[in-house]
Protein backbone atom coordinates (compact mmCIF):
# COMPACT_ATOMS: atom_id res chain seq x y z
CA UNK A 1 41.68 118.39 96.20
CA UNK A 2 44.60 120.14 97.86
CA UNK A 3 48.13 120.39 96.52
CA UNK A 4 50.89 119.51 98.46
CA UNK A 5 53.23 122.51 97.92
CA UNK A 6 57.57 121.19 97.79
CA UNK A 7 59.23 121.76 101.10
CA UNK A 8 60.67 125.37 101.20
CA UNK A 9 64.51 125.35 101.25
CA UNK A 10 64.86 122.40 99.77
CA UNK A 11 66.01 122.29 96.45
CA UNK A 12 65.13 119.13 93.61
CA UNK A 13 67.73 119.16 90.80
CA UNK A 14 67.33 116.58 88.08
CA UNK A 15 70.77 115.27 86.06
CA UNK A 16 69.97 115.74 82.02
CA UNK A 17 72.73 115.09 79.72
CA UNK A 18 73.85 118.50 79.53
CA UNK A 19 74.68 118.73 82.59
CA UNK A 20 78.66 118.13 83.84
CA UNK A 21 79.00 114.79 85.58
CA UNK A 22 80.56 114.75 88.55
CA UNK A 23 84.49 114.35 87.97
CA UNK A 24 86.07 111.01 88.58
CA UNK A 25 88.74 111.42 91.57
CA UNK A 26 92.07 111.89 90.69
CA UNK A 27 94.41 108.99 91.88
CA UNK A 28 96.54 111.48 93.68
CA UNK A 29 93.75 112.16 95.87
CA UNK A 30 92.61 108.25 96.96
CA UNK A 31 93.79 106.40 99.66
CA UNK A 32 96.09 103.99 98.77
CA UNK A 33 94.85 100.63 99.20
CA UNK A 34 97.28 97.70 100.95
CA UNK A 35 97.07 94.46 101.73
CA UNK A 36 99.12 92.78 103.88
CA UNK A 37 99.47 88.81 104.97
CA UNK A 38 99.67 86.79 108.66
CA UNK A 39 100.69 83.42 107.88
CA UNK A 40 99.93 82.08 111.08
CA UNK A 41 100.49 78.64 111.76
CA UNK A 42 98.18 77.94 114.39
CA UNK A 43 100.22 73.85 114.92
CA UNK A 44 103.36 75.53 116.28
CA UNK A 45 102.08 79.72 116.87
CA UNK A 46 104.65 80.60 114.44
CA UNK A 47 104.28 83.39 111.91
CA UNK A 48 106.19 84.73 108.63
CA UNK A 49 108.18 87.47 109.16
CA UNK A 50 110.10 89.58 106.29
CA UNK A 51 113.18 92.12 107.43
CA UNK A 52 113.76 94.74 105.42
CA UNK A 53 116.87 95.79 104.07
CA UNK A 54 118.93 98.65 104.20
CA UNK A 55 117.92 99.33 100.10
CA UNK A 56 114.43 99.45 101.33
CA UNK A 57 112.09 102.69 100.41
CA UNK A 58 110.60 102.47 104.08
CA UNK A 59 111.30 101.25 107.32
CA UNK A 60 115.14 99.90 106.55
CA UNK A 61 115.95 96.96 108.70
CA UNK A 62 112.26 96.56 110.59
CA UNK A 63 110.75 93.57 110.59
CA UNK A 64 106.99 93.56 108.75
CA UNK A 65 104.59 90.97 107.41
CA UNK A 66 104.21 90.77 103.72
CA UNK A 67 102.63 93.25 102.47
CA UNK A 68 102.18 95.57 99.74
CA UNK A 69 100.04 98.37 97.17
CA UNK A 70 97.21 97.09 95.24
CA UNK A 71 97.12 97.52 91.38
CA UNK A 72 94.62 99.39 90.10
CA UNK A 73 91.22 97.54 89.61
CA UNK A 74 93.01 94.90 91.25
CA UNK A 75 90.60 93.16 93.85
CA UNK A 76 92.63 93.19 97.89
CA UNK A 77 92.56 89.38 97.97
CA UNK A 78 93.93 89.02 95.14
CA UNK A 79 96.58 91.92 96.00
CA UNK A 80 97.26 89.75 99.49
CA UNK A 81 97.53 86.82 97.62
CA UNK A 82 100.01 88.24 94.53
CA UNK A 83 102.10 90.49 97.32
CA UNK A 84 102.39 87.35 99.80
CA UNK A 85 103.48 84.69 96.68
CA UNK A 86 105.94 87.92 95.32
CA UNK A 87 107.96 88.50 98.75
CA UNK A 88 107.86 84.68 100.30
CA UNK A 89 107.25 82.37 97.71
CA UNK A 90 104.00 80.91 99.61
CA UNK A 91 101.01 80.50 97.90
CA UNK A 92 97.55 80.71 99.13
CA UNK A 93 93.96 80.77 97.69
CA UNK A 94 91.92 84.13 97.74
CA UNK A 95 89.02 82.09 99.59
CA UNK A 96 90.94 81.41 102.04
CA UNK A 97 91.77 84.52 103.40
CA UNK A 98 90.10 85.92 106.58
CA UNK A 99 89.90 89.49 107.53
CA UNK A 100 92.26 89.77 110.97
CA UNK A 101 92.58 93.32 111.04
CA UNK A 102 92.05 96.85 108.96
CA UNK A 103 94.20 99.72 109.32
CA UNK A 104 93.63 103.60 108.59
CA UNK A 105 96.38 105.70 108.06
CA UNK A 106 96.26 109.42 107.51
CA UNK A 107 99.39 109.72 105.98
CA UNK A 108 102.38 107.50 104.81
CA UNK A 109 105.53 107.28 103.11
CA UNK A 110 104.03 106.51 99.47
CA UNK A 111 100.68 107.68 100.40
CA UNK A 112 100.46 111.32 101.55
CA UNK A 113 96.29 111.03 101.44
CA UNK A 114 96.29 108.24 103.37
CA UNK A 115 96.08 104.56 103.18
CA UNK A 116 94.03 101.57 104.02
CA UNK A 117 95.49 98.49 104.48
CA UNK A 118 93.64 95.32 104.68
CA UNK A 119 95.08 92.86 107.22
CA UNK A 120 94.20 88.86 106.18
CA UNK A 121 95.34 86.16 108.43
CA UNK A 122 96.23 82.65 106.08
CA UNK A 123 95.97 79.25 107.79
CA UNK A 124 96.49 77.32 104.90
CA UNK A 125 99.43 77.84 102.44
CA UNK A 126 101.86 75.75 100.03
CA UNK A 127 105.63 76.44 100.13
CA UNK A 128 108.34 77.10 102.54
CA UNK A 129 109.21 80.93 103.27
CA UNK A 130 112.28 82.19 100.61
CA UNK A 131 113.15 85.59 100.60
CA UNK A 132 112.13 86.23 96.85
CA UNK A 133 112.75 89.50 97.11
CA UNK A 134 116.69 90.42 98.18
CA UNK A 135 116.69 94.17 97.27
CA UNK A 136 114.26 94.96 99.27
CA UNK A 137 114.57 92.50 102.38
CA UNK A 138 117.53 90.83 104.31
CA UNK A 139 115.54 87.58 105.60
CA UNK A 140 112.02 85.96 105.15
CA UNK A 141 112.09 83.43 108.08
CA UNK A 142 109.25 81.73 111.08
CA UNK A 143 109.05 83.58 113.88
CA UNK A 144 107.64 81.98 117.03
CA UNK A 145 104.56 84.18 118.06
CA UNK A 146 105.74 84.94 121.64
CA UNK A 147 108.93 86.59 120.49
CA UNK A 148 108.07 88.95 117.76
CA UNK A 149 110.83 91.32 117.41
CA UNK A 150 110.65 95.00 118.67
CA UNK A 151 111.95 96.64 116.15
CA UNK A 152 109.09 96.55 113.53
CA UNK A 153 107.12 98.60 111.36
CA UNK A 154 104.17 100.27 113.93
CA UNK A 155 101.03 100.03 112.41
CA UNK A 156 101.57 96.10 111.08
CA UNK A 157 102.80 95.34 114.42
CA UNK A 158 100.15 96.43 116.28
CA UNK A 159 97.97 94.77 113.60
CA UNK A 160 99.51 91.82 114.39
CA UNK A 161 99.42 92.20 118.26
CA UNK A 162 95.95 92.72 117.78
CA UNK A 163 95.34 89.62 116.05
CA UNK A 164 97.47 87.33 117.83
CA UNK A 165 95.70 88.57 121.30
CA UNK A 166 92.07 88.77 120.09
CA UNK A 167 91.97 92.46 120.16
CA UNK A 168 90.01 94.98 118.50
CA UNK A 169 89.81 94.80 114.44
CA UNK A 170 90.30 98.44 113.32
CA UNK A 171 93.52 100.67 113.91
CA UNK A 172 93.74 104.33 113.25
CA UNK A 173 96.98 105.70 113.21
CA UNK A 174 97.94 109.37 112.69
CA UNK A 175 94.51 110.76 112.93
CA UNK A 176 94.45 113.25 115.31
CA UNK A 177 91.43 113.37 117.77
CA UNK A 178 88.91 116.32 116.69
């Protein structure tokens, strides 16, 4: 009976115990995860809206939709959901939630490896927009879909575009073309 002889050049290594483990990443070196919130409703095409302030790390006096970092082992809904009920006041149920858009930064402000921030669109919600949050924003207010202001934070307001025009689901921004 013949033996089958391993493939030449390709090397079979087998993990024991004495082996090193491959390292966990450091948390400098992840992406930073983000979720962010549409509060769309669909009734009068009117969406939430937070300015931020002049105090504000980033993007001082653009307009943005909620959003914000996820905790560590903290799942994104849950982020969306904990971010949205921080900055407006409105609260809505994880299950609810429906993926509207994902966006994949190279670089940002807080985030020099990147980040990924997970876009959810919320149809369904309990509470009236507050700005909870007065360090960090001037106004939490409706805005009527057709006149979303110009001067807003890029990558959420092309998410947003996106969304409310039925475009494409994924954004890159700041990766250059190779």
């Amino acid at each position: 009976m013949p033996t089958n002889p391993p493939d030449e050049g390709n090397t079979v290594t087998q993990q024991t115990d004495d082996q090193p483990k491959a390292p966990k990443p450091a948390l400098e070196s992840m992406t930073l995860l983000v979720a962010a919130v549409i509060v769309h409703d669909k009734a009068t095409n009117r969406v939430v809206l937070l300015q931020r302030s002049e105090n504000a790390k980033f993007a001082q006096g653009l307009w943005d939709l909620p959003v914000g970092k996820s905790e560590p082992g903290e799942p994104i809904t849950e982020t969306a959901v904990r971010e949205l009920y921080e900055e407006t006041g409105l609260t809505v149920k994880p299950e609810s939630l429906k993926v509207a858009h994902i966006i994949h930064g190279a670089w940002g402000v807080e985030a020099p490896n990147g980040f990924l921030t997970v876009v959810f669109a919320a149809h369904e919600w309990i509470g009236e927009p507050e700005n909870r949050e007065p360090r960090k924003h001037s106004q939490v207010c409706w805005v009527d879909a057709g006149a979303i202001p110009d001067a807003f934070v890029d990558t959420t307001a092309s998410a947003l575009h996106h969304y409310l025009n039925g475009g494409s689901e994924v954004s890159l921004d700041g990766w250059s073309a190779a």
